[in-house]
PDB file of N, CA and C in Angstrom:
ATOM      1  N   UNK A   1     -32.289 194.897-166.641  1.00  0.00           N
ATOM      2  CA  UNK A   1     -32.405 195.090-165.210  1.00  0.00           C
ATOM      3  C   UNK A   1     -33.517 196.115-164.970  1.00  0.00           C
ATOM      4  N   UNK A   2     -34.515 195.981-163.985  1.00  0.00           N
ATOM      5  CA  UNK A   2     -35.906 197.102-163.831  1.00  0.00           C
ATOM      6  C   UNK A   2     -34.989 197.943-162.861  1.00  0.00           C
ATOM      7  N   UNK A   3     -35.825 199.163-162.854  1.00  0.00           N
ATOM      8  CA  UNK A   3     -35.592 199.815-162.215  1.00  0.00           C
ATOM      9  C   UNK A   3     -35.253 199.779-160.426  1.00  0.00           C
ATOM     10  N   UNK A   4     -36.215 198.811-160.049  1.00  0.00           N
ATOM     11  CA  UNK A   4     -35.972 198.396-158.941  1.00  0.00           C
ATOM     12  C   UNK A   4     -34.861 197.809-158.402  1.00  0.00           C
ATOM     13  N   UNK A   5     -34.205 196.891-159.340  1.00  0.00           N
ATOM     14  CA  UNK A   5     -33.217 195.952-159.415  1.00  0.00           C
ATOM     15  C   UNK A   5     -31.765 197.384-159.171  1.00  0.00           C
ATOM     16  N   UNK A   6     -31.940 197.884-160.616  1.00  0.00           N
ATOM     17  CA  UNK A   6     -30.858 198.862-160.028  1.00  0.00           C
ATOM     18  C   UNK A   6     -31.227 199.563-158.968  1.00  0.00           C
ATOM     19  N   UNK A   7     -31.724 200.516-158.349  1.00  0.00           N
ATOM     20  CA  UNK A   7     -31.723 200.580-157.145  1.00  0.00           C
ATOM     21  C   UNK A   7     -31.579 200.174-155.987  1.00  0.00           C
ATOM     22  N   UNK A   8     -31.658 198.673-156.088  1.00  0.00           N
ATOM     23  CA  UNK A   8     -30.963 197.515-155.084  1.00  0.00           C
ATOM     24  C   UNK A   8     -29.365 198.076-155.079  1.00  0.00           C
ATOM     25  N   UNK A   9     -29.075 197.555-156.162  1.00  0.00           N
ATOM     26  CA  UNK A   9     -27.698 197.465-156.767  1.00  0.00           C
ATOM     27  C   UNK A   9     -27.241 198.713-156.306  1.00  0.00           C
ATOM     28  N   UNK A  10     -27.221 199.831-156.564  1.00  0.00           N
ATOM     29  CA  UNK A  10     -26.778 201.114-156.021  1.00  0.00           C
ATOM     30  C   UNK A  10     -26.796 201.531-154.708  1.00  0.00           C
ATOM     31  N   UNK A  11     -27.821 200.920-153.738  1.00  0.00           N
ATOM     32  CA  UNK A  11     -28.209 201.134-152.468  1.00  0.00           C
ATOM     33  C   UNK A  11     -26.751 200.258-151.395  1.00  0.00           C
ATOM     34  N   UNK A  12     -26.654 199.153-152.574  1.00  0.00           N
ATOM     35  CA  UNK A  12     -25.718 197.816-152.104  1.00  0.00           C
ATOM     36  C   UNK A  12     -24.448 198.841-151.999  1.00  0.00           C
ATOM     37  N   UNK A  13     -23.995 199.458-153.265  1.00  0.00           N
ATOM     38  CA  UNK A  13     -22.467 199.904-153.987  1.00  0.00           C
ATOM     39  C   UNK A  13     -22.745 200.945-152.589  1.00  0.00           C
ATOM     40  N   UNK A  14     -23.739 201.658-152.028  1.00  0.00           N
ATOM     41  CA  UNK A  14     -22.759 202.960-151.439  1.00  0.00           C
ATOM     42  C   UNK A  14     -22.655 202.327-150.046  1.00  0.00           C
ATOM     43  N   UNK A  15     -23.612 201.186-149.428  1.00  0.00           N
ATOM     44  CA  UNK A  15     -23.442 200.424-148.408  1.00  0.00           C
ATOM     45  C   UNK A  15     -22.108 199.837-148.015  1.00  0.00           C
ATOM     46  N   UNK A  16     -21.524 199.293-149.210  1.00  0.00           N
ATOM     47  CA  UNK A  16     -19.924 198.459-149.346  1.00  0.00           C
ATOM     48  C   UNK A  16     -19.007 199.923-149.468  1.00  0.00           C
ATOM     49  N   UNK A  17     -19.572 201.083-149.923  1.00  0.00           N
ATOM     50  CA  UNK A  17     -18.624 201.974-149.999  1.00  0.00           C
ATOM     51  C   UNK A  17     -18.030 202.244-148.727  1.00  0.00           C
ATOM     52  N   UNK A  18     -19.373 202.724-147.829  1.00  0.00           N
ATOM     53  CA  UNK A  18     -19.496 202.857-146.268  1.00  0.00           C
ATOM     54  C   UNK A  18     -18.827 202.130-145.563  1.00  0.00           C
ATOM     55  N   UNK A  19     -18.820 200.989-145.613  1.00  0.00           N
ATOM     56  CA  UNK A  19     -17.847 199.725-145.202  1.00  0.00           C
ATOM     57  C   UNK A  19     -16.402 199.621-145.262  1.00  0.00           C
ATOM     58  N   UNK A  20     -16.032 200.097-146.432  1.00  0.00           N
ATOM     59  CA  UNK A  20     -15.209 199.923-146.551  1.00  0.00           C
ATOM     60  C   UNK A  20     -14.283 201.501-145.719  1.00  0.00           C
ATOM     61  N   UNK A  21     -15.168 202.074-145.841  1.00  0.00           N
ATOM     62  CA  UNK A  21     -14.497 203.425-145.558  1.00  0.00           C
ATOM     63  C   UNK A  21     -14.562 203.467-143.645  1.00  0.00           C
ATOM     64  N   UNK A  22     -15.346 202.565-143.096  1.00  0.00           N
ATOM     65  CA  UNK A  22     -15.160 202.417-142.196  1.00  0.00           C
ATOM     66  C   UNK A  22     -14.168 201.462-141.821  1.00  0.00           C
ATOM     67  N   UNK A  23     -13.617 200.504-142.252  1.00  0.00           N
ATOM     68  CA  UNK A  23     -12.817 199.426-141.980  1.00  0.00           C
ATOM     69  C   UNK A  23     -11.760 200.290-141.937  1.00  0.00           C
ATOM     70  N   UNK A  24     -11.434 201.586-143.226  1.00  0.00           N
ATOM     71  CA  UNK A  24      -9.746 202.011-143.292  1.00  0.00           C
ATOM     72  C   UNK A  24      -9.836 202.540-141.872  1.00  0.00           C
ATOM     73  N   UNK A  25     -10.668 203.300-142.003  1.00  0.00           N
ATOM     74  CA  UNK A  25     -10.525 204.292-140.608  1.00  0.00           C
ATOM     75  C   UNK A  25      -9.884 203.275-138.874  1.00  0.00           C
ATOM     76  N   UNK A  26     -10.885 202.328-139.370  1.00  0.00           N
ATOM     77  CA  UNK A  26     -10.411 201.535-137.857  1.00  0.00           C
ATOM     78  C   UNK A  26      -9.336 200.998-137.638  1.00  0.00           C
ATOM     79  N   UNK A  27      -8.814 200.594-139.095  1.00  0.00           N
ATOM     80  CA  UNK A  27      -7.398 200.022-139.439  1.00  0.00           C
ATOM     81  C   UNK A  27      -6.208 201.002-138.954  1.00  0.00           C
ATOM     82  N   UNK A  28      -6.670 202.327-139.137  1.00  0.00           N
ATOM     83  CA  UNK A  28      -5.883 203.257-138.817  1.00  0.00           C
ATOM     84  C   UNK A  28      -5.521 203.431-137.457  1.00  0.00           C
ATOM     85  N   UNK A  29      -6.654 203.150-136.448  1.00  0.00           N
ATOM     86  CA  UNK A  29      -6.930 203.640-135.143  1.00  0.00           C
ATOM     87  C   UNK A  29      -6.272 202.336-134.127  1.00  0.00           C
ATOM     88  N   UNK A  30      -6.369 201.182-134.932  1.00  0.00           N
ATOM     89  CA  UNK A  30      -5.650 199.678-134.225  1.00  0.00           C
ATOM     90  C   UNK A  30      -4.519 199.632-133.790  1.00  0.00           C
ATOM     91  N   UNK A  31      -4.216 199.193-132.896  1.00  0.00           N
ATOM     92  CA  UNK A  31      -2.531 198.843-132.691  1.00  0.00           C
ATOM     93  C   UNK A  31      -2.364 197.724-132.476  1.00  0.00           C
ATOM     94  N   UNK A  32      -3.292 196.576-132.284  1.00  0.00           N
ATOM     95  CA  UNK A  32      -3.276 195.119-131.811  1.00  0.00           C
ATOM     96  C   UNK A  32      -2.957 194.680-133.417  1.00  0.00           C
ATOM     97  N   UNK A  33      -2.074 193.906-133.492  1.00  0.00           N
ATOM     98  CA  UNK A  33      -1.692 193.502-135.403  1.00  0.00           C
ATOM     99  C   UNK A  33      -2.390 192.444-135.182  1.00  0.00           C
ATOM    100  N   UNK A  34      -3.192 191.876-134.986  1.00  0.00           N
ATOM    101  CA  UNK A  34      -3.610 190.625-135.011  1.00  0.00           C
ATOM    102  C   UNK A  34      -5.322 191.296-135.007  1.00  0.00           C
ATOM    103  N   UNK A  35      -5.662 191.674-134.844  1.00  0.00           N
ATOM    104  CA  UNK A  35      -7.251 192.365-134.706  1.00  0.00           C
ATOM    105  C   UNK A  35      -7.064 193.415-136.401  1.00  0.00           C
ATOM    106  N   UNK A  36      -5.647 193.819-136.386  1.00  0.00           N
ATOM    107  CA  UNK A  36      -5.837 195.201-137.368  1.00  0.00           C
ATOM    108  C   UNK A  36      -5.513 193.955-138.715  1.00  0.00           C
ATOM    109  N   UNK A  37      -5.012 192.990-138.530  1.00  0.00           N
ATOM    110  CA  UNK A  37      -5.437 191.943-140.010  1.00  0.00           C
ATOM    111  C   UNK A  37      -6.117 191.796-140.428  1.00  0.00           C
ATOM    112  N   UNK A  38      -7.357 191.161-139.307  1.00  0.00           N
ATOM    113  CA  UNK A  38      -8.554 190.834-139.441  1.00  0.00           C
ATOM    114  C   UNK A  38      -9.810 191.767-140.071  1.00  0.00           C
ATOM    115  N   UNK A  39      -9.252 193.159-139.328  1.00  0.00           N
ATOM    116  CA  UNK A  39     -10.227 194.587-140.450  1.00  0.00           C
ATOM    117  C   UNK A  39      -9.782 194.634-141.803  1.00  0.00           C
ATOM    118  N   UNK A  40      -8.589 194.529-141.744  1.00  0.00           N
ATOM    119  CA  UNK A  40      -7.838 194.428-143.094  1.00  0.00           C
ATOM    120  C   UNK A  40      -8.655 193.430-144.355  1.00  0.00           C
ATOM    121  N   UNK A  41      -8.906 192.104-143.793  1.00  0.00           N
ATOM    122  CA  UNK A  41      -9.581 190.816-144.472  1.00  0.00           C
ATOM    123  C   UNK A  41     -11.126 191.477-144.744  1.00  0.00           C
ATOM    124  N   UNK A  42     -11.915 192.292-144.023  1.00  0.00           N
ATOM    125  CA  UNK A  42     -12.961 192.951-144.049  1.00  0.00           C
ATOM    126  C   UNK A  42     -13.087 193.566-144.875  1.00  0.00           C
ATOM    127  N   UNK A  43     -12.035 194.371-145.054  1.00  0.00           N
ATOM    128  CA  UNK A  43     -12.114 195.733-146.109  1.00  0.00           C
ATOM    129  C   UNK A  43     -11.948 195.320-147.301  1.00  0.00           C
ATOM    130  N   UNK A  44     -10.939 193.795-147.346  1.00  0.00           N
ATOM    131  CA  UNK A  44     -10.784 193.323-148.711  1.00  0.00           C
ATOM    132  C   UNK A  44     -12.170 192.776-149.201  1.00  0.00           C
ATOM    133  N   UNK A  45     -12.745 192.280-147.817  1.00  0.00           N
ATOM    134  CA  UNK A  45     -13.750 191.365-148.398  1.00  0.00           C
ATOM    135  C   UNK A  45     -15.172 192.564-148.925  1.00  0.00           C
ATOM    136  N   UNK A  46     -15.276 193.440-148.379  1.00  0.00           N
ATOM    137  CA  UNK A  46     -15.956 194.570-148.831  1.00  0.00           C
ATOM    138  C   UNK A  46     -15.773 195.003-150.329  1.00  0.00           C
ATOM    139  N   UNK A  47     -14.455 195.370-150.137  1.00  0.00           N
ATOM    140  CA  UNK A  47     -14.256 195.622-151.737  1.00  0.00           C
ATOM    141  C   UNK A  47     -14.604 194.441-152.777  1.00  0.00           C
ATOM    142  N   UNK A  48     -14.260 193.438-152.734  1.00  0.00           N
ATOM    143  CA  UNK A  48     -14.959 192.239-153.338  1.00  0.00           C
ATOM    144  C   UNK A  48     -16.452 192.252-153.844  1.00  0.00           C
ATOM    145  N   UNK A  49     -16.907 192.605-152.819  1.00  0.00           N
ATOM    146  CA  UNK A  49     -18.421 193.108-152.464  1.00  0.00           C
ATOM    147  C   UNK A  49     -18.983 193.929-153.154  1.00  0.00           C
ATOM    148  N   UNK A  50     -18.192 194.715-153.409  1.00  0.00           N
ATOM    149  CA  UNK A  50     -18.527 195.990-154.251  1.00  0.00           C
ATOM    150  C   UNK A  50     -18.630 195.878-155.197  1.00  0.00           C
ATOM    151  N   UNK A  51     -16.987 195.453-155.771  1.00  0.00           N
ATOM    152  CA  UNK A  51     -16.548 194.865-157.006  1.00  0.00           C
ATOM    153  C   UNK A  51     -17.206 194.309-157.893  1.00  0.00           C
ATOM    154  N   UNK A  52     -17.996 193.412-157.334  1.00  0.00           N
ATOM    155  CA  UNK A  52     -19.181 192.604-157.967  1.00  0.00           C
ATOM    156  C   UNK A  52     -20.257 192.896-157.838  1.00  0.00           C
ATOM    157  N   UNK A  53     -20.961 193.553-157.162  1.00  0.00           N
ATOM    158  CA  UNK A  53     -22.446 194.714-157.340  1.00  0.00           C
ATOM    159  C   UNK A  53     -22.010 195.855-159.220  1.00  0.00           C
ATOM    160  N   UNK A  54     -20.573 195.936-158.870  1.00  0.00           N
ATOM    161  CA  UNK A  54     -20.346 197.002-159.780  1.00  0.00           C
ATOM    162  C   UNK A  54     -20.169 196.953-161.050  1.00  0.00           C
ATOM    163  N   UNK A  55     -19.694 195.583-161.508  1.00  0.00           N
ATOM    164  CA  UNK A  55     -20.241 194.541-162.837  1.00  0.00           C
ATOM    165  C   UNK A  55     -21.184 193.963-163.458  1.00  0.00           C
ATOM    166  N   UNK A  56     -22.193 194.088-161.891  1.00  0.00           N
ATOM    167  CA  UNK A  56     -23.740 194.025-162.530  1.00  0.00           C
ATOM    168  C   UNK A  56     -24.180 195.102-163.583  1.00  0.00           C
ATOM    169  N   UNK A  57     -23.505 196.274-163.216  1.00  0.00           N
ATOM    170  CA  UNK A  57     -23.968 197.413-164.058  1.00  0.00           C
ATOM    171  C   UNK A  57     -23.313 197.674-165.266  1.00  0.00           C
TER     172      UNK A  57
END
């Protein structure tokens, strides 16, 4: 992997970090259960996201 490549890759991991750390927060702040699922599916799908940027390495 060049250097560039990882730097993608790392730029990606703290982007999905961000994401994700925003989804808990909103999850927290929801009271509609039907909207606070849907952040829920986000945050999973983020972590996914991550997950797999983070196996590249």
């Amino acid at each position: 992997m060049t250097n560039k490549e990882l730097l993608y890759v790392e730029d990606a991991l703290g982007h999905e970090q961000y994401f994700q750390t925003q989804c808990c927060e909103t999850i927290n702040k929801l009271q509609d259960g039907e909207l606070k699922s849907f952040v829920q599916q986000l945050e999973q799908a983020h972590k996914t996201i991550f997950q797999s940027f983070y196996g590249l390495l």
